[in-house]
PDB file of N, CA and C in Angstrom:
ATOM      1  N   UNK A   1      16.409  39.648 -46.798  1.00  0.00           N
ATOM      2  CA  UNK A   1      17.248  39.908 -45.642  1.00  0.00           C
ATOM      3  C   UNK A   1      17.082  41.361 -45.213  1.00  0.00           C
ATOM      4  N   UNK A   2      17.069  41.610 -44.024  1.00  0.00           N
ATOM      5  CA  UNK A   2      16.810  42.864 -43.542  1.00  0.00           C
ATOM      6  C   UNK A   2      18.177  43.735 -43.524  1.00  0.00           C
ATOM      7  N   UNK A   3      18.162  45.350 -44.347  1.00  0.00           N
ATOM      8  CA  UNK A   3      19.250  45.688 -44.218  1.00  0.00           C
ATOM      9  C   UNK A   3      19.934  46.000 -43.198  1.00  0.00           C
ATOM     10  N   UNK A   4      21.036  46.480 -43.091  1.00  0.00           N
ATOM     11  CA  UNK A   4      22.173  46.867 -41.798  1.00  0.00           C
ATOM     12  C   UNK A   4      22.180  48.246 -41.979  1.00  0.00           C
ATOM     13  N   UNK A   5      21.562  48.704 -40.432  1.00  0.00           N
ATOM     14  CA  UNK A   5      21.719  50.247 -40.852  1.00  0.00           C
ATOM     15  C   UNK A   5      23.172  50.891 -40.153  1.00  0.00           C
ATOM     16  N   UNK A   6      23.915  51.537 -40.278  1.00  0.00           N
ATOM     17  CA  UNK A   6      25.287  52.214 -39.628  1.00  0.00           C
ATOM     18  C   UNK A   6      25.201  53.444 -39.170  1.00  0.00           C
ATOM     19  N   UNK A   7      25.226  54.044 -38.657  1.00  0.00           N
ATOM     20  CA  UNK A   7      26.067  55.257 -37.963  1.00  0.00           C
ATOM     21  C   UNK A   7      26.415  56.441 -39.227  1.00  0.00           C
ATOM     22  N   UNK A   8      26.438  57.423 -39.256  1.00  0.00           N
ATOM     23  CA  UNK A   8      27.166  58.032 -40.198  1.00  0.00           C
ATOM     24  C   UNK A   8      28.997  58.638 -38.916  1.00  0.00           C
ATOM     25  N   UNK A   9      29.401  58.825 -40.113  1.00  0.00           N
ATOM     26  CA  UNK A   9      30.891  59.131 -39.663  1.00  0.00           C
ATOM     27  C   UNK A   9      30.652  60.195 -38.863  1.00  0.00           C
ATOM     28  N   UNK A  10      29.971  61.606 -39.283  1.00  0.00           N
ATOM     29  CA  UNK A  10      30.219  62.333 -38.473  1.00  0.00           C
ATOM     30  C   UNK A  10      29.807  62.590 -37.112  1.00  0.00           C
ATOM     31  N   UNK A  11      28.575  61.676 -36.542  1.00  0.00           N
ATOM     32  CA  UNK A  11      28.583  61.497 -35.431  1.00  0.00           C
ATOM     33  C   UNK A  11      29.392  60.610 -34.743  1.00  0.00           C
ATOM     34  N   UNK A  12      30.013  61.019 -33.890  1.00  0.00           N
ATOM     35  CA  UNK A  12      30.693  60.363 -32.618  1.00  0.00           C
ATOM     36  C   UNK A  12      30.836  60.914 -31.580  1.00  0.00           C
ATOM     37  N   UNK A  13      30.507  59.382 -30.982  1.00  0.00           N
ATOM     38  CA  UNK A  13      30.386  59.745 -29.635  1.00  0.00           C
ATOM     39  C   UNK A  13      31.705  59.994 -28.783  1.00  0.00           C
ATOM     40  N   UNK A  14      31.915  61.077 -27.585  1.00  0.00           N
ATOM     41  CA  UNK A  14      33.222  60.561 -26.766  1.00  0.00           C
ATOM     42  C   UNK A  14      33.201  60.660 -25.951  1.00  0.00           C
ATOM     43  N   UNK A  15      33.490  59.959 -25.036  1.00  0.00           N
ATOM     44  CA  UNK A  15      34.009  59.301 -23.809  1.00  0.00           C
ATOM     45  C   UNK A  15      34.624  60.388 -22.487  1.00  0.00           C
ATOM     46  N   UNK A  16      34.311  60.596 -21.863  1.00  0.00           N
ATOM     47  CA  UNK A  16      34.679  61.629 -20.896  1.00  0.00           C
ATOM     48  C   UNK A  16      35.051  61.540 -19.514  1.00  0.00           C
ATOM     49  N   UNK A  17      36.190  61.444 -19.361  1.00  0.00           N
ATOM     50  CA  UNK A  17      36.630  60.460 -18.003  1.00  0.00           C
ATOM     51  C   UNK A  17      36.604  61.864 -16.789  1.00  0.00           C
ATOM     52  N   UNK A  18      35.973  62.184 -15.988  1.00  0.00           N
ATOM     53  CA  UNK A  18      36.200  62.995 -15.167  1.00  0.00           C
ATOM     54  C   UNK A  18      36.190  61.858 -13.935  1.00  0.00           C
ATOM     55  N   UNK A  19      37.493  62.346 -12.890  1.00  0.00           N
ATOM     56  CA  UNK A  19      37.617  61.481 -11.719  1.00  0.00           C
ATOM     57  C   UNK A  19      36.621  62.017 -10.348  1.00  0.00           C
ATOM     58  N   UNK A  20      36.591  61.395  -9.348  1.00  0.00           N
ATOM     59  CA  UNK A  20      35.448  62.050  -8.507  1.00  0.00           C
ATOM     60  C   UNK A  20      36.368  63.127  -7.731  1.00  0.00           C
ATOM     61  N   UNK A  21      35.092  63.834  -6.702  1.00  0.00           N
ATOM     62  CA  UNK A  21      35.379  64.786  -6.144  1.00  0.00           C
ATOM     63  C   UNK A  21      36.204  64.345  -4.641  1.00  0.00           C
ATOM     64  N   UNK A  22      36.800  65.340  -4.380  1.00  0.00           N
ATOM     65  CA  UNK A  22      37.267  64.251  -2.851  1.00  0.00           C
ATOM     66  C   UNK A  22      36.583  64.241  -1.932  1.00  0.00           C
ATOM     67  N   UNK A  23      35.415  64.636  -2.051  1.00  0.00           N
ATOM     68  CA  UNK A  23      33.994  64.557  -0.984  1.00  0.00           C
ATOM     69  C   UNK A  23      33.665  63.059  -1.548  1.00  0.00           C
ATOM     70  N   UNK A  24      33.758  63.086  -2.745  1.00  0.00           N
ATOM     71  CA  UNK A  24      32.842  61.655  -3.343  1.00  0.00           C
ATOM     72  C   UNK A  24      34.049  60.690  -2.776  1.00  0.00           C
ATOM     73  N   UNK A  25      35.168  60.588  -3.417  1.00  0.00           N
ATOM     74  CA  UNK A  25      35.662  59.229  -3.177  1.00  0.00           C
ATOM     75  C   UNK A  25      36.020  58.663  -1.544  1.00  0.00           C
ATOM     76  N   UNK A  26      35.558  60.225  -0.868  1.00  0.00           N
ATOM     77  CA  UNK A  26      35.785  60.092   0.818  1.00  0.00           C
ATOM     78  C   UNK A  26      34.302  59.070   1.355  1.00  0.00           C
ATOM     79  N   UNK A  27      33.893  59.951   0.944  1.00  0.00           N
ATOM     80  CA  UNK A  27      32.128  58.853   1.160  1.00  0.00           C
ATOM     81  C   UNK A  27      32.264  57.487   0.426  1.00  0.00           C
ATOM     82  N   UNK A  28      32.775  57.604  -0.716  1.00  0.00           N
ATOM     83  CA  UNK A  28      32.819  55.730  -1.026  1.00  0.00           C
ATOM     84  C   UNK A  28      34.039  55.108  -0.423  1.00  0.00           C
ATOM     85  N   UNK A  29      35.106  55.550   0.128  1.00  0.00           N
ATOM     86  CA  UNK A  29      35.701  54.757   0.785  1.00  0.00           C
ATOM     87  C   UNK A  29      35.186  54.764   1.830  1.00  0.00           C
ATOM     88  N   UNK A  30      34.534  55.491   2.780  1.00  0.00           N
ATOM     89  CA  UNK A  30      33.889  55.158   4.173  1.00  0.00           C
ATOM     90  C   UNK A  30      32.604  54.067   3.983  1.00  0.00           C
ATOM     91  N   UNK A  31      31.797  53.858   2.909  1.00  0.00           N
ATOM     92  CA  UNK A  31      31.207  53.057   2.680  1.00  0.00           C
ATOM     93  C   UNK A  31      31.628  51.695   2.962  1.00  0.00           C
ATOM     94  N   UNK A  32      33.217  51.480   1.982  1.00  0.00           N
ATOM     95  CA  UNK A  32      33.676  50.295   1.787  1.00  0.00           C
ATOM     96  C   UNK A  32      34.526  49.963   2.617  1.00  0.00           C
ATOM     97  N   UNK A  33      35.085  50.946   3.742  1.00  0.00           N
ATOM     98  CA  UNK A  33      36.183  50.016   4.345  1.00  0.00           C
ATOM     99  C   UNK A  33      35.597  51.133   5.558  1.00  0.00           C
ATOM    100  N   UNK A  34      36.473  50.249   6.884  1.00  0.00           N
ATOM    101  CA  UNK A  34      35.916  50.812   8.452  1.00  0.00           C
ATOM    102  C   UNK A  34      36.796  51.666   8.983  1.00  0.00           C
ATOM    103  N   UNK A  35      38.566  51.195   8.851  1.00  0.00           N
ATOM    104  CA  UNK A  35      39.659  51.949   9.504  1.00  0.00           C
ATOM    105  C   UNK A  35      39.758  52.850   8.357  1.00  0.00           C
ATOM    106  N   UNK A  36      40.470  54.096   9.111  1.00  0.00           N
ATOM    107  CA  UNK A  36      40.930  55.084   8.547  1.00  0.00           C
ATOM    108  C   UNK A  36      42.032  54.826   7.576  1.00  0.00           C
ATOM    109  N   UNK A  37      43.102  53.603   7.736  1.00  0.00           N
ATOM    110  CA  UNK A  37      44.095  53.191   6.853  1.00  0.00           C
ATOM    111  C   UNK A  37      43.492  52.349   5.544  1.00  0.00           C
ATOM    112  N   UNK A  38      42.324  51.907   5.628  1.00  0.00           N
ATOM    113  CA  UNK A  38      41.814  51.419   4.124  1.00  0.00           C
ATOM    114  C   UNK A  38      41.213  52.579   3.395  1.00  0.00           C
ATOM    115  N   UNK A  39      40.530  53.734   4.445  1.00  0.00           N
ATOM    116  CA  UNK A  39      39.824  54.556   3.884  1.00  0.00           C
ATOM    117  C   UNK A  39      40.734  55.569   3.152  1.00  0.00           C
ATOM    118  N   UNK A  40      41.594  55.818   3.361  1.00  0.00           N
ATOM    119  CA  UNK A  40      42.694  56.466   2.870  1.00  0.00           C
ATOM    120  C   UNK A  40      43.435  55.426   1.555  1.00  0.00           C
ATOM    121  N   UNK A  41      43.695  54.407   1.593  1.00  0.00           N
ATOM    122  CA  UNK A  41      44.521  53.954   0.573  1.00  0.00           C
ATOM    123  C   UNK A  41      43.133  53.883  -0.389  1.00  0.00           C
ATOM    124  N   UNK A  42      41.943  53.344  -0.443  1.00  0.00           N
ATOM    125  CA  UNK A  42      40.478  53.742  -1.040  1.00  0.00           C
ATOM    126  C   UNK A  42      40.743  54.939  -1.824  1.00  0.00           C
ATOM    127  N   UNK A  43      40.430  56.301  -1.024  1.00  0.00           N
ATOM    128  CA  UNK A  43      40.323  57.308  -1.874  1.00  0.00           C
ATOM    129  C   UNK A  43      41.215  58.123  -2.478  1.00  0.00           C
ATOM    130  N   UNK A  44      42.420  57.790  -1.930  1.00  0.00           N
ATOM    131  CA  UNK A  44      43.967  58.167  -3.043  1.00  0.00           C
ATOM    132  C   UNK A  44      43.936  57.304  -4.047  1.00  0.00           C
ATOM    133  N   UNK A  45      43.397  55.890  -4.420  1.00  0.00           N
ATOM    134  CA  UNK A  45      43.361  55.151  -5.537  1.00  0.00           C
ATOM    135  C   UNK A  45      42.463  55.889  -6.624  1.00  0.00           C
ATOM    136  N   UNK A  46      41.233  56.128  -6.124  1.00  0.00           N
ATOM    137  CA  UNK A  46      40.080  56.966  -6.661  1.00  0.00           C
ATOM    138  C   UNK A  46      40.479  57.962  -7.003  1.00  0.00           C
ATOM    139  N   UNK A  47      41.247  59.059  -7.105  1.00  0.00           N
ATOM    140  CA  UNK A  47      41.831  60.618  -6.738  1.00  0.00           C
ATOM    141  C   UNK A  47      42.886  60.635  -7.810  1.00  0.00           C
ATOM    142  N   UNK A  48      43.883  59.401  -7.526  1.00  0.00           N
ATOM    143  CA  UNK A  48      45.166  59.793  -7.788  1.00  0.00           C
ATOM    144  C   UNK A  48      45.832  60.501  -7.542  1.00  0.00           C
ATOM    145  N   UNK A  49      45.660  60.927  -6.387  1.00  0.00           N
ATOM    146  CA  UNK A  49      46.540  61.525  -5.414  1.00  0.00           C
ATOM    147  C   UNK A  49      47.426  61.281  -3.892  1.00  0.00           C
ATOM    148  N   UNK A  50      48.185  61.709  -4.067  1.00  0.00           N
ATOM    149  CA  UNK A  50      49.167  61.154  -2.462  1.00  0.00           C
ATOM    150  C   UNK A  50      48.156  60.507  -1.343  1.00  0.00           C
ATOM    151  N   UNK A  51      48.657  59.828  -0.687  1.00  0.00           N
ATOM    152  CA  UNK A  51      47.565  59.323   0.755  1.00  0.00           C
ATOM    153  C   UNK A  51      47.818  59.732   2.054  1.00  0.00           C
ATOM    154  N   UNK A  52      49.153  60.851   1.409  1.00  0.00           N
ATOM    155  CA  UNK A  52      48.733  61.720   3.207  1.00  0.00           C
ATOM    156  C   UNK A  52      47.954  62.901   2.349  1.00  0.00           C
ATOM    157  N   UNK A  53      47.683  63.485   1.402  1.00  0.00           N
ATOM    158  CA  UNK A  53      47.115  64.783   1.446  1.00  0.00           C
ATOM    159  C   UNK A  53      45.170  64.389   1.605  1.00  0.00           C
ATOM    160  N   UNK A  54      45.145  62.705   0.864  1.00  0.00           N
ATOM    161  CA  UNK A  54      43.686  62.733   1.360  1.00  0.00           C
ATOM    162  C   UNK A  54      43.669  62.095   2.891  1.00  0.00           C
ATOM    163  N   UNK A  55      44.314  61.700   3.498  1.00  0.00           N
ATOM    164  CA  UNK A  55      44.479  61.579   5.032  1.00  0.00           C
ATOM    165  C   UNK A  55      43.782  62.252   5.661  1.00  0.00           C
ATOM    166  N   UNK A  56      44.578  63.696   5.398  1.00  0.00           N
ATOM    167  CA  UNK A  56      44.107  65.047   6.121  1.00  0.00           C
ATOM    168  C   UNK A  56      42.827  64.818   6.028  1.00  0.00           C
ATOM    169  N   UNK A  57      42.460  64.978   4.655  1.00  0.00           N
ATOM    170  CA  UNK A  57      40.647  65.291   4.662  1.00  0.00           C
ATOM    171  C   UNK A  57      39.623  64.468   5.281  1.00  0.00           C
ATOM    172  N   UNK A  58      40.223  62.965   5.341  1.00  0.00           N
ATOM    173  CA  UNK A  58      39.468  61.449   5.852  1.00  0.00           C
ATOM    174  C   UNK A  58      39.576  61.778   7.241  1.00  0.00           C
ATOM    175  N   UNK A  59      40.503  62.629   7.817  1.00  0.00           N
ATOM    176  CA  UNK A  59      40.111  62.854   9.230  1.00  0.00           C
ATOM    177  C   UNK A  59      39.512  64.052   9.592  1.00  0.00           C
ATOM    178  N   UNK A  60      39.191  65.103   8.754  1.00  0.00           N
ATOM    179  CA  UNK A  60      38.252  66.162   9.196  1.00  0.00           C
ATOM    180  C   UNK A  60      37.079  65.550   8.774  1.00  0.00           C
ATOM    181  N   UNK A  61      36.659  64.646   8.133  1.00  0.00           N
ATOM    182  CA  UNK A  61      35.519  64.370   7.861  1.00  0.00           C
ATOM    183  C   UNK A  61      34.720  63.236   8.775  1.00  0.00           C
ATOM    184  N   UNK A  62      35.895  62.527   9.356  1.00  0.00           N
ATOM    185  CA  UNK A  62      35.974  61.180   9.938  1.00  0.00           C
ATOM    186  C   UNK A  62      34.944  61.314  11.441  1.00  0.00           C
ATOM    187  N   UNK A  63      34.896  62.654  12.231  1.00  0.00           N
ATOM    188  CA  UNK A  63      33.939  62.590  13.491  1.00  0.00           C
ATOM    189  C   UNK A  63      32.813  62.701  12.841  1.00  0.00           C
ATOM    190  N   UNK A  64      32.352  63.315  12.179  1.00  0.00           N
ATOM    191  CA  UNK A  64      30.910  63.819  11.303  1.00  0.00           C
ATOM    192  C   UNK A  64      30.205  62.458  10.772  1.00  0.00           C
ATOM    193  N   UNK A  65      30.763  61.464  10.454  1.00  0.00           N
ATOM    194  CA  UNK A  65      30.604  60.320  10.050  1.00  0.00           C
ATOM    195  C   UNK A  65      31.026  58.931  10.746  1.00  0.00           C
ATOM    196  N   UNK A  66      30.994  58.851  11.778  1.00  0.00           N
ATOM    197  CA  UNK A  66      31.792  57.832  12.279  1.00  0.00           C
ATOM    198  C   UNK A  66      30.765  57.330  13.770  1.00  0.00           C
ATOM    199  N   UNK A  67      28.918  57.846  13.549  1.00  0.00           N
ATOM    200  CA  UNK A  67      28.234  56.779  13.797  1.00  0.00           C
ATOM    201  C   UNK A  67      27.851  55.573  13.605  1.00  0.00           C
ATOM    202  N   UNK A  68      27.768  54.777  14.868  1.00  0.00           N
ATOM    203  CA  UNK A  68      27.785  53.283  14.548  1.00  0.00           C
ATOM    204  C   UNK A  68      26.713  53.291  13.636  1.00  0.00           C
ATOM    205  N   UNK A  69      26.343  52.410  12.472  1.00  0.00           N
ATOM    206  CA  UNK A  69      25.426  52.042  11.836  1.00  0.00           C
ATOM    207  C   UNK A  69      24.424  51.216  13.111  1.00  0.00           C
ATOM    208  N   UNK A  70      23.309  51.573  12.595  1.00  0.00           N
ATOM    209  CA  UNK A  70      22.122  50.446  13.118  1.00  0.00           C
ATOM    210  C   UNK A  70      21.888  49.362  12.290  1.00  0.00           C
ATOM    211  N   UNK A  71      21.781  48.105  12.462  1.00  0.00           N
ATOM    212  CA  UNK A  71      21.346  47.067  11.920  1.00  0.00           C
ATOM    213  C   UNK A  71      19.536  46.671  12.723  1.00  0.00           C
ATOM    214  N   UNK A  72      18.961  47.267  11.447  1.00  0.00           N
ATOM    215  CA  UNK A  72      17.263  46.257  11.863  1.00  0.00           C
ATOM    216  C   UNK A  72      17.212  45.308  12.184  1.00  0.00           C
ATOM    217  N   UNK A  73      16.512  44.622  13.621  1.00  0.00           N
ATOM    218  CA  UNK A  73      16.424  43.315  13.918  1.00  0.00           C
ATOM    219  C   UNK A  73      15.182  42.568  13.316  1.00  0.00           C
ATOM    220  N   UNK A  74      14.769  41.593  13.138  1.00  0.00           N
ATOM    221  CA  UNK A  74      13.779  40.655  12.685  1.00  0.00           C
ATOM    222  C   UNK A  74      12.870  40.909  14.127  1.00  0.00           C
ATOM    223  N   UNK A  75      13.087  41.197  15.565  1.00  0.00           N
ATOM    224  CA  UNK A  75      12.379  41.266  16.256  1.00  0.00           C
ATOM    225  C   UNK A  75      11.871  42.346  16.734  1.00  0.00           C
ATOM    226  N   UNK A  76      12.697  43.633  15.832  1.00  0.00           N
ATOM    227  CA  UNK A  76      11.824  45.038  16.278  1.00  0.00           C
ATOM    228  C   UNK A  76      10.846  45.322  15.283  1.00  0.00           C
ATOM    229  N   UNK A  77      10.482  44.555  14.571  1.00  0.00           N
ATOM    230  CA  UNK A  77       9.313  44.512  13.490  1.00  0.00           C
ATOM    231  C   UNK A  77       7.851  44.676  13.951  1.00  0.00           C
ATOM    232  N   UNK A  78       7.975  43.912  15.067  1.00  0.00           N
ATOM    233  CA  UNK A  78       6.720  43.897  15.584  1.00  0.00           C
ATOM    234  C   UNK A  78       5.692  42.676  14.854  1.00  0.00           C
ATOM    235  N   UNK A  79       4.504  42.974  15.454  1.00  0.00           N
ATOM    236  CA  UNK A  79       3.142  41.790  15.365  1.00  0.00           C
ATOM    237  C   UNK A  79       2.865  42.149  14.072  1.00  0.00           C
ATOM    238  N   UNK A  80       3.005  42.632  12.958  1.00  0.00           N
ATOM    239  CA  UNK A  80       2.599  43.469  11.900  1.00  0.00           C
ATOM    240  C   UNK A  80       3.048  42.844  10.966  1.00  0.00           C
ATOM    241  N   UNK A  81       3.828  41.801  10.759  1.00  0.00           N
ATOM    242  CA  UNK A  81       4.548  41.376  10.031  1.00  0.00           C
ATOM    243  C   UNK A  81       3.644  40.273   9.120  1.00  0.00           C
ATOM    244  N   UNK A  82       3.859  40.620   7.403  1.00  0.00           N
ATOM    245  CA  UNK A  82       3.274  40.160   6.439  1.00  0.00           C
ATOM    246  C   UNK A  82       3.721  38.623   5.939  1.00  0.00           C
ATOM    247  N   UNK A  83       3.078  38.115   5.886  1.00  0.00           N
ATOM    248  CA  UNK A  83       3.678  36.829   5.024  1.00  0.00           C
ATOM    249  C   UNK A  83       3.322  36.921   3.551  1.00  0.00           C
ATOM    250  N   UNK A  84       3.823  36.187   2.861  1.00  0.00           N
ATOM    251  CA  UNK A  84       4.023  36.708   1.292  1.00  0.00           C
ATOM    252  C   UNK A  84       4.094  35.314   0.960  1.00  0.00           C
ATOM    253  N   UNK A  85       3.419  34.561   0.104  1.00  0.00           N
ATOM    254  CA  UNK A  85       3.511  33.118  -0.202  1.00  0.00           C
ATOM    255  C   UNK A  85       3.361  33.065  -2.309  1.00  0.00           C
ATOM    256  N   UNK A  86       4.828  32.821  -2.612  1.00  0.00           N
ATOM    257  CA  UNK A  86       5.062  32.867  -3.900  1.00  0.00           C
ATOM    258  C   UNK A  86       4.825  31.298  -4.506  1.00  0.00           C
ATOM    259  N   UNK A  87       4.184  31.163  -5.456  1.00  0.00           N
ATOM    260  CA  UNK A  87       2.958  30.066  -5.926  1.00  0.00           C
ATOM    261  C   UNK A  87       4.408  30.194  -7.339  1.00  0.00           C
ATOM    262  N   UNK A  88       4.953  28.786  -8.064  1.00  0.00           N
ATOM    263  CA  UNK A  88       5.307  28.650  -9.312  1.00  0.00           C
ATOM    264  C   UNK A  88       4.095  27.904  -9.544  1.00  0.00           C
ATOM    265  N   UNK A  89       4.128  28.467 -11.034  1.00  0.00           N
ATOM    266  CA  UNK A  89       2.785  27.748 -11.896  1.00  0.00           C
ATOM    267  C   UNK A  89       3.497  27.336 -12.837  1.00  0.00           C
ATOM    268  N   UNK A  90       3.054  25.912 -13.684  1.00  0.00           N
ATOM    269  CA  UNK A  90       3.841  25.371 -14.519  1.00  0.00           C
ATOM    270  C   UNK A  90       3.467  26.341 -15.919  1.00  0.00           C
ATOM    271  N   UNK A  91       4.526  26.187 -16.926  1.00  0.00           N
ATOM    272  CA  UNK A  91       3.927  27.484 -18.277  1.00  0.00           C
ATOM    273  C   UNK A  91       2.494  26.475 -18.760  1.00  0.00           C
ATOM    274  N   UNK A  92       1.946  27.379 -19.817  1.00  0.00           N
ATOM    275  CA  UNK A  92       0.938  26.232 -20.333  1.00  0.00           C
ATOM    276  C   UNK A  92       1.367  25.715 -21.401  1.00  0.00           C
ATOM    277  N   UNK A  93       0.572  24.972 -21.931  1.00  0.00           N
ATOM    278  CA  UNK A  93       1.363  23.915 -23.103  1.00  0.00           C
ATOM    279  C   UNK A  93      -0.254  24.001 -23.986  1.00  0.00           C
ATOM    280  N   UNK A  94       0.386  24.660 -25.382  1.00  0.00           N
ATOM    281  CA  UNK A  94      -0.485  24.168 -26.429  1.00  0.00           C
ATOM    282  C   UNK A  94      -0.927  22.931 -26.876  1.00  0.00           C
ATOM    283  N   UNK A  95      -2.278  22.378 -26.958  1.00  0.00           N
ATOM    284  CA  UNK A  95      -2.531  20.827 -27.639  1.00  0.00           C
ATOM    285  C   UNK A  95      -2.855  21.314 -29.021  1.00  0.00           C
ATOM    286  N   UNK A  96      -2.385  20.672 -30.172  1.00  0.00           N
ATOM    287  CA  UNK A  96      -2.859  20.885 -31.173  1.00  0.00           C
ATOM    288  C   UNK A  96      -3.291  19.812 -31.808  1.00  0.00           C
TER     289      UNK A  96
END
């Protein structure tokens, strides 16, 4: 039987909870939600902090960021467009 190897005691590892910055959790709530009232209850969850003091910040940040996204169409691709044709092959099988 193969032995069990362990850890010695005096290494351990620990765990280090730092919360984000309020630049960060401002950018992931603008990611995840569109109005300013999700984006705010978003990054006071993240923060742990009040949701009028990150308010303030979701709206100085809010013109700087608050271009429409573009969505790529299938038809601005152009004539260029690759086809890709994926083949399953059965596995092989040993005869013995």
């Amino acid at each position: 039987m193969p032995s069990t190897k362990t850890k010695p005691l005096s290494t351990r590892s620990r765990l280090r909870h730092e919360p984000p910055t309020l630049d960060e959790a401002i950018f992931a709530a603008q990611g995840l939600a569109d109005g300013i009232e999700g984006q705010t209850q978003i990054a006071a969850m993240l923060m742990g902090l009040p949701e009028d003091e990150v308010r303030a910040a979701i709206l100085k940040a809010a013109p700087a960021v608050s271009i429409p996204r573009q969505i790529p169409r299938v038809s601005q691709l152009g004539p260029r467009r690759r086809v890709v044709v994926v083949e399953k092959r059965a596995p092989r099988v040993l005869v013995r």
